[in-house]
Protein backbone atom coordinates (compact mmCIF):
# COMPACT_ATOMS: atom_id res chain seq x y z
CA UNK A 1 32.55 60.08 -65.14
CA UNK A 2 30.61 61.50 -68.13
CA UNK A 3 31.81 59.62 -71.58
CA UNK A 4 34.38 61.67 -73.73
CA UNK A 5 34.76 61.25 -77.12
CA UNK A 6 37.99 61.96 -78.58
CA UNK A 7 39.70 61.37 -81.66
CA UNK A 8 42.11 58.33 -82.59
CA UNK A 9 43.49 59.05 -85.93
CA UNK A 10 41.52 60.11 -89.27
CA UNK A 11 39.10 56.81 -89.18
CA UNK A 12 38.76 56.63 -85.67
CA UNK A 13 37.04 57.75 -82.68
CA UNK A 14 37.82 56.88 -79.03
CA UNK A 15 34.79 56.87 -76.44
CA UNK A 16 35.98 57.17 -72.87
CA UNK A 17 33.83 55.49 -70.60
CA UNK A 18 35.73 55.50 -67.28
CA UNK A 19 38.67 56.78 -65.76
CA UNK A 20 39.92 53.15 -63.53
CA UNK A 21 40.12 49.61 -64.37
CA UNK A 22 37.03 48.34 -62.79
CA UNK A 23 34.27 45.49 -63.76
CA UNK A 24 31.49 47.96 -63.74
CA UNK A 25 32.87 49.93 -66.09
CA UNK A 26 34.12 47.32 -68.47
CA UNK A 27 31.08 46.14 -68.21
CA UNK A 28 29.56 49.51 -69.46
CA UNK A 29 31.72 49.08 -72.12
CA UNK A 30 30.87 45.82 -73.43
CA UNK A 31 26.90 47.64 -73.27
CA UNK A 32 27.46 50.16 -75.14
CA UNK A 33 29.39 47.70 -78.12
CA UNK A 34 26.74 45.60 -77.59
CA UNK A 35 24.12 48.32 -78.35
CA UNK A 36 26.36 49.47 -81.61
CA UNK A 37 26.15 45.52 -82.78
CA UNK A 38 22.85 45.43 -82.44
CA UNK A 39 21.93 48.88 -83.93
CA UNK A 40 25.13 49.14 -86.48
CA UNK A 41 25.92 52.32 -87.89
CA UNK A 42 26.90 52.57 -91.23
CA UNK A 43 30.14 53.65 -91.74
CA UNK A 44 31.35 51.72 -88.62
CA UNK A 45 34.06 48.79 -89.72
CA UNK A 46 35.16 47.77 -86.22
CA UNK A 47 35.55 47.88 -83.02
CA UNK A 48 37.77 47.26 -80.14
CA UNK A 49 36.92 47.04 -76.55
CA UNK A 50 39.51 48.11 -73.94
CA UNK A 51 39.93 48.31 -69.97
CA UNK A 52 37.56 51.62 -69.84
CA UNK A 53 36.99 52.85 -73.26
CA UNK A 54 35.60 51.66 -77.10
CA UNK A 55 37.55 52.24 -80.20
CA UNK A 56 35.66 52.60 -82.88
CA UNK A 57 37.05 52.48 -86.49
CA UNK A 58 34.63 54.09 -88.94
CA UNK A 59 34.99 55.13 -92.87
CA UNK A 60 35.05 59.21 -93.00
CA UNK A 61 33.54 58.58 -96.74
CA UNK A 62 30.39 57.15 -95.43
CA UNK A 63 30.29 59.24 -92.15
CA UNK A 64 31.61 62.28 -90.66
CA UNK A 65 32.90 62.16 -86.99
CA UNK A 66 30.64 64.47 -85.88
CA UNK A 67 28.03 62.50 -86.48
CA UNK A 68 29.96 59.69 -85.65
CA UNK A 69 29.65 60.94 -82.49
CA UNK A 70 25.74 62.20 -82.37
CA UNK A 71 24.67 58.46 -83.44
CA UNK A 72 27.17 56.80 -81.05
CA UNK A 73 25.37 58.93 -78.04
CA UNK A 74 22.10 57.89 -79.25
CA UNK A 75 22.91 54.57 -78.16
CA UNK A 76 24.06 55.34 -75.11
CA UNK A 77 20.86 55.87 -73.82
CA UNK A 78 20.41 52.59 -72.60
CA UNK A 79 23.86 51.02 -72.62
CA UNK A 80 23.66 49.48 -69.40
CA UNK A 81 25.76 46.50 -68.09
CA UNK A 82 26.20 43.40 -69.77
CA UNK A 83 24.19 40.24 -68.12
CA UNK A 84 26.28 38.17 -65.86
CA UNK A 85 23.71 35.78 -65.20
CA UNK A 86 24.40 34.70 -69.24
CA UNK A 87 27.88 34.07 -68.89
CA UNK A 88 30.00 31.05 -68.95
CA UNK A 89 33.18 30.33 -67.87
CA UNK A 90 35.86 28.14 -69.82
CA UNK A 91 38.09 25.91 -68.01
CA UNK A 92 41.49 26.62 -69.03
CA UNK A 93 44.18 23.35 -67.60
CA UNK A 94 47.52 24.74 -67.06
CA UNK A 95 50.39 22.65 -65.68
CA UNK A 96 52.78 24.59 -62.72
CA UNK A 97 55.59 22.04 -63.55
CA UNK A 98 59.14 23.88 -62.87
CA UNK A 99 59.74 23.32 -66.74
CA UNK A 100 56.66 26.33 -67.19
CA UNK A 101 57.11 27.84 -63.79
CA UNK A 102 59.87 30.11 -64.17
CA UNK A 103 59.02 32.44 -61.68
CA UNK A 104 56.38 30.90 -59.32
CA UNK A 105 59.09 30.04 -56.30
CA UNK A 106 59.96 33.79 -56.16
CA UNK A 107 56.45 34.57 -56.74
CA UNK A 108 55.58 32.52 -53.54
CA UNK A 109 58.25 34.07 -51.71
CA UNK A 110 57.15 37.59 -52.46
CA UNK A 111 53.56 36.66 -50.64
CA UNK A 112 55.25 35.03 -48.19
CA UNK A 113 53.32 31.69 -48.83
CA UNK A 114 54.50 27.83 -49.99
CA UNK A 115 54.01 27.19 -53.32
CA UNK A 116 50.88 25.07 -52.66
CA UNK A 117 49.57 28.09 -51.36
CA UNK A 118 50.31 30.64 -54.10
CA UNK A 119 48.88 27.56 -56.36
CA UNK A 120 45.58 27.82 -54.75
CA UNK A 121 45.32 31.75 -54.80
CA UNK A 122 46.08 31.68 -58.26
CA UNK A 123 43.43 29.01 -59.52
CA UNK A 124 41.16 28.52 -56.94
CA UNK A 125 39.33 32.04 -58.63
CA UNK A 126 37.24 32.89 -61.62
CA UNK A 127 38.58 34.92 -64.18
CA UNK A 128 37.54 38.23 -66.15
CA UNK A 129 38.46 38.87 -69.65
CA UNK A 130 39.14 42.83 -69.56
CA UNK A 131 40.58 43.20 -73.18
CA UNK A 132 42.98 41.08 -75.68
CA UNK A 133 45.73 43.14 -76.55
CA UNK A 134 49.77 43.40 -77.18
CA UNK A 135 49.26 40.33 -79.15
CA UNK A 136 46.11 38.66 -81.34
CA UNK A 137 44.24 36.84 -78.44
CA UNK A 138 46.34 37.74 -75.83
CA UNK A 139 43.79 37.77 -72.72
CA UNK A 140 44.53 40.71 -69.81
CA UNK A 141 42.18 38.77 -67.04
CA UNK A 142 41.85 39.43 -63.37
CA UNK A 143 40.70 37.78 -60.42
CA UNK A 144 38.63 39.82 -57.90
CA UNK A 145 39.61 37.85 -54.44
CA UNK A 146 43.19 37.53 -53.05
CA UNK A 147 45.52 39.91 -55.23
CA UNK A 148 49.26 39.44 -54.91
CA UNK A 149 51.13 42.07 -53.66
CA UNK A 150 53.71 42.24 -57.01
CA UNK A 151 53.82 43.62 -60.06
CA UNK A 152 56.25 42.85 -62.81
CA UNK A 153 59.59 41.56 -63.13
CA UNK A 154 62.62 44.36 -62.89
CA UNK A 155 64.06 42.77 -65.43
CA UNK A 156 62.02 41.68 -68.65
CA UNK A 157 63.21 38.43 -70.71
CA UNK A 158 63.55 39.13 -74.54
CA UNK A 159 61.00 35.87 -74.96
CA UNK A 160 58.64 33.27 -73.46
CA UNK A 161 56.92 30.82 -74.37
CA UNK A 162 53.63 30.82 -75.73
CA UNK A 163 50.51 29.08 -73.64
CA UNK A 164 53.07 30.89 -70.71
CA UNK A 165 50.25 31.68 -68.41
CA UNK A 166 52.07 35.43 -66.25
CA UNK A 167 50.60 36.92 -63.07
CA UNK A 168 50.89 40.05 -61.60
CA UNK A 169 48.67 41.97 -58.44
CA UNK A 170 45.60 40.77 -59.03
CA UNK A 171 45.78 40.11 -63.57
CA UNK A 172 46.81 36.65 -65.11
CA UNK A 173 47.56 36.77 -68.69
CA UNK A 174 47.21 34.26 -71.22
CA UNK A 175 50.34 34.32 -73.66
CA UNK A 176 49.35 33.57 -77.04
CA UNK A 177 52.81 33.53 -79.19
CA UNK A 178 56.40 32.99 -78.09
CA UNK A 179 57.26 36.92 -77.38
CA UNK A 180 58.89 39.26 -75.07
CA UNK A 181 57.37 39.67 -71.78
CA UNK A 182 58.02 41.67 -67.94
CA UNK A 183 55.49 39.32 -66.54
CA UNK A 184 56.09 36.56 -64.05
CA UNK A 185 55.62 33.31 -65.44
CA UNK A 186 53.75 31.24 -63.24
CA UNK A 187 52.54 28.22 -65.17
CA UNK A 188 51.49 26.91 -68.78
CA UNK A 189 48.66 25.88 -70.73
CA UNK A 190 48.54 22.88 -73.10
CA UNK A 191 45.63 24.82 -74.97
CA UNK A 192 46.38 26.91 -78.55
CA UNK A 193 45.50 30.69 -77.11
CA UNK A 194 45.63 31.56 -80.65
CA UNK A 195 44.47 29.14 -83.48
CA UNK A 196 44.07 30.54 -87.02
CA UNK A 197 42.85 27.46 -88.49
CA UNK A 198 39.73 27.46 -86.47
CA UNK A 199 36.95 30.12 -87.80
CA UNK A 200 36.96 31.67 -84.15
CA UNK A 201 40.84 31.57 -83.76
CA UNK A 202 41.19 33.31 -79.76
CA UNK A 203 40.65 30.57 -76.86
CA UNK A 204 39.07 33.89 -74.63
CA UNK A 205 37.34 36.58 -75.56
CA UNK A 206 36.78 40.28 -73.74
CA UNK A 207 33.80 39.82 -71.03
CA UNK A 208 34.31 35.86 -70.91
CA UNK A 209 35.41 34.25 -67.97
CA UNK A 210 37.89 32.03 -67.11
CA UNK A 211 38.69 29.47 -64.53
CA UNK A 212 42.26 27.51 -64.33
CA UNK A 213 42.41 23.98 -63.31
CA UNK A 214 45.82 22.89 -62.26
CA UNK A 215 46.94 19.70 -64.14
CA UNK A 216 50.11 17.32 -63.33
CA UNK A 217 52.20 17.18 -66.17
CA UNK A 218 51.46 14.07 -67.93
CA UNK A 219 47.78 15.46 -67.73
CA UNK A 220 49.33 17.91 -69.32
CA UNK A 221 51.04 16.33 -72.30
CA UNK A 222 47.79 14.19 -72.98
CA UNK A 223 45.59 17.26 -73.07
CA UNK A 224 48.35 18.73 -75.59
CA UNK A 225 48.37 15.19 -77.77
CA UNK A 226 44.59 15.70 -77.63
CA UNK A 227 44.22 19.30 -78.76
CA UNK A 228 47.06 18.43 -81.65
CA UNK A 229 44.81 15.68 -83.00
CA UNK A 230 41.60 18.23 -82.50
CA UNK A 231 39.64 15.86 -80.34
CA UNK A 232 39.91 18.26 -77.30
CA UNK A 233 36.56 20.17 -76.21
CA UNK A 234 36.90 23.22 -73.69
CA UNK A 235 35.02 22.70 -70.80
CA UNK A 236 32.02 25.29 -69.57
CA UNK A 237 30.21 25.64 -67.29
CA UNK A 238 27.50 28.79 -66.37
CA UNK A 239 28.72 31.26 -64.28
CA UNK A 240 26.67 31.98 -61.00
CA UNK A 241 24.90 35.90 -61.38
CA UNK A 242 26.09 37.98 -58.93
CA UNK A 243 23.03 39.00 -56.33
């Protein structure tokens, strides 16, 4: 679809790149906030990538939306995809111990699968980092082989846990804070999703990815011991590009 532009308040301005949920045109998204990082615009105080669109928060003293807009198309020109062949993926432990796995019995018996099974659909696959949203560093990420068939629960619970790691079709969230969620929880991470005492508090960011490595619980209590003390180093490793 061609971009729209629309307005999202007084200091804001909304740029509509797509119309689905899709990597190519997240991807298109993350281009064209690339280009605007690259080539700032003065006036321009932030911005926030989403599933299919860019917000852009801008100062009306220092530039009018209108042009706003003309400079933003500008650098459309060339906002292509970002590089997959530069990406890396973080390995994220998380522990499917019943004590974190509220839901992932009923989540195996809605695929019809053991739990080993559902286990191995859920990790075995890299993860995208669409957005962060609802909460600061809270990761929407999906997996593009094997979806599950479910959404989300009928019934939400008034809180979770944070590190609660929640699936649903083919998206598994990361859960920053203990908050309310509709999501099923399927496992935990020993990892802070959100860390303000670190300059770069969020654990993901949008266009990372993300691969989970199941861990037995007393893996995970060390891991958790480890990233108390701060001796704990994510581990990476370079994504393969896509041909």
């Amino acid at each position: 679809m061609e971009a729209k532009f629309l307005m999202g308040g007084e200091k804001s301005l909304y740029v509509q790149l797509g119309d689905e949920i899709s990597l190519d045109v997240n991807q298109k998204v993350r281009g064209l906030m690339h280009n605007l990082e690259t080539d700032p615009i003065e006036g321009v105080v932030e911005m926030v990538p989403t599933y299919a669109a860019l917000l852009i928060h801008y100062r009306p003293e220092k530039i009018l939306y209108d042009q706003l807009v003309e400079e933003v198309k500008k650098r459309m020109a060339d906002a292509g995809k970002a590089d997959e062949a530069s990406q890396i993926v973080k390995v994220v432990p998380i522990c499917y111990d019943k004590e974190f796995a509220l839901d992932l019995e009923d989540c195996a018996k809605f695929e019809n699968v053991s739990v080993e099974e559902f286990i191995r659909m859920h990790s075995e696959h890299e993860y995208y980092v669409y957005m962060l949203g609802f909460a600061p560093g809270h990761a929407y990420m999906a997996r593009f082989e094997e979806p599950f068939h479910f959404k989300r629960r009928e019934s939400p619970r008034v809180k979770i846990n944070g590190g609660s790691i929640v699936v649903g079709e083919n998206l598994s969230n990361l859960i920053p804070f203990d908050q309310p969620c509709g999501w099923n929880v399927v496992a935990a991470t020993p990892l802070k999703v959100c860390d303000y005492t670190k300059e770069d508090p969020f654990l993901a960011h949008a266009g990372d990815w993300v691969k989970y490595q199941p861990v037995s619980r007393k893996e995970y209590d060390q891991i958790k011991a480890d990233v108390e003390r701060g001796t704990y180093k994510v581990e990476t490793y370079a994504k393969k590009a896509v041909k």
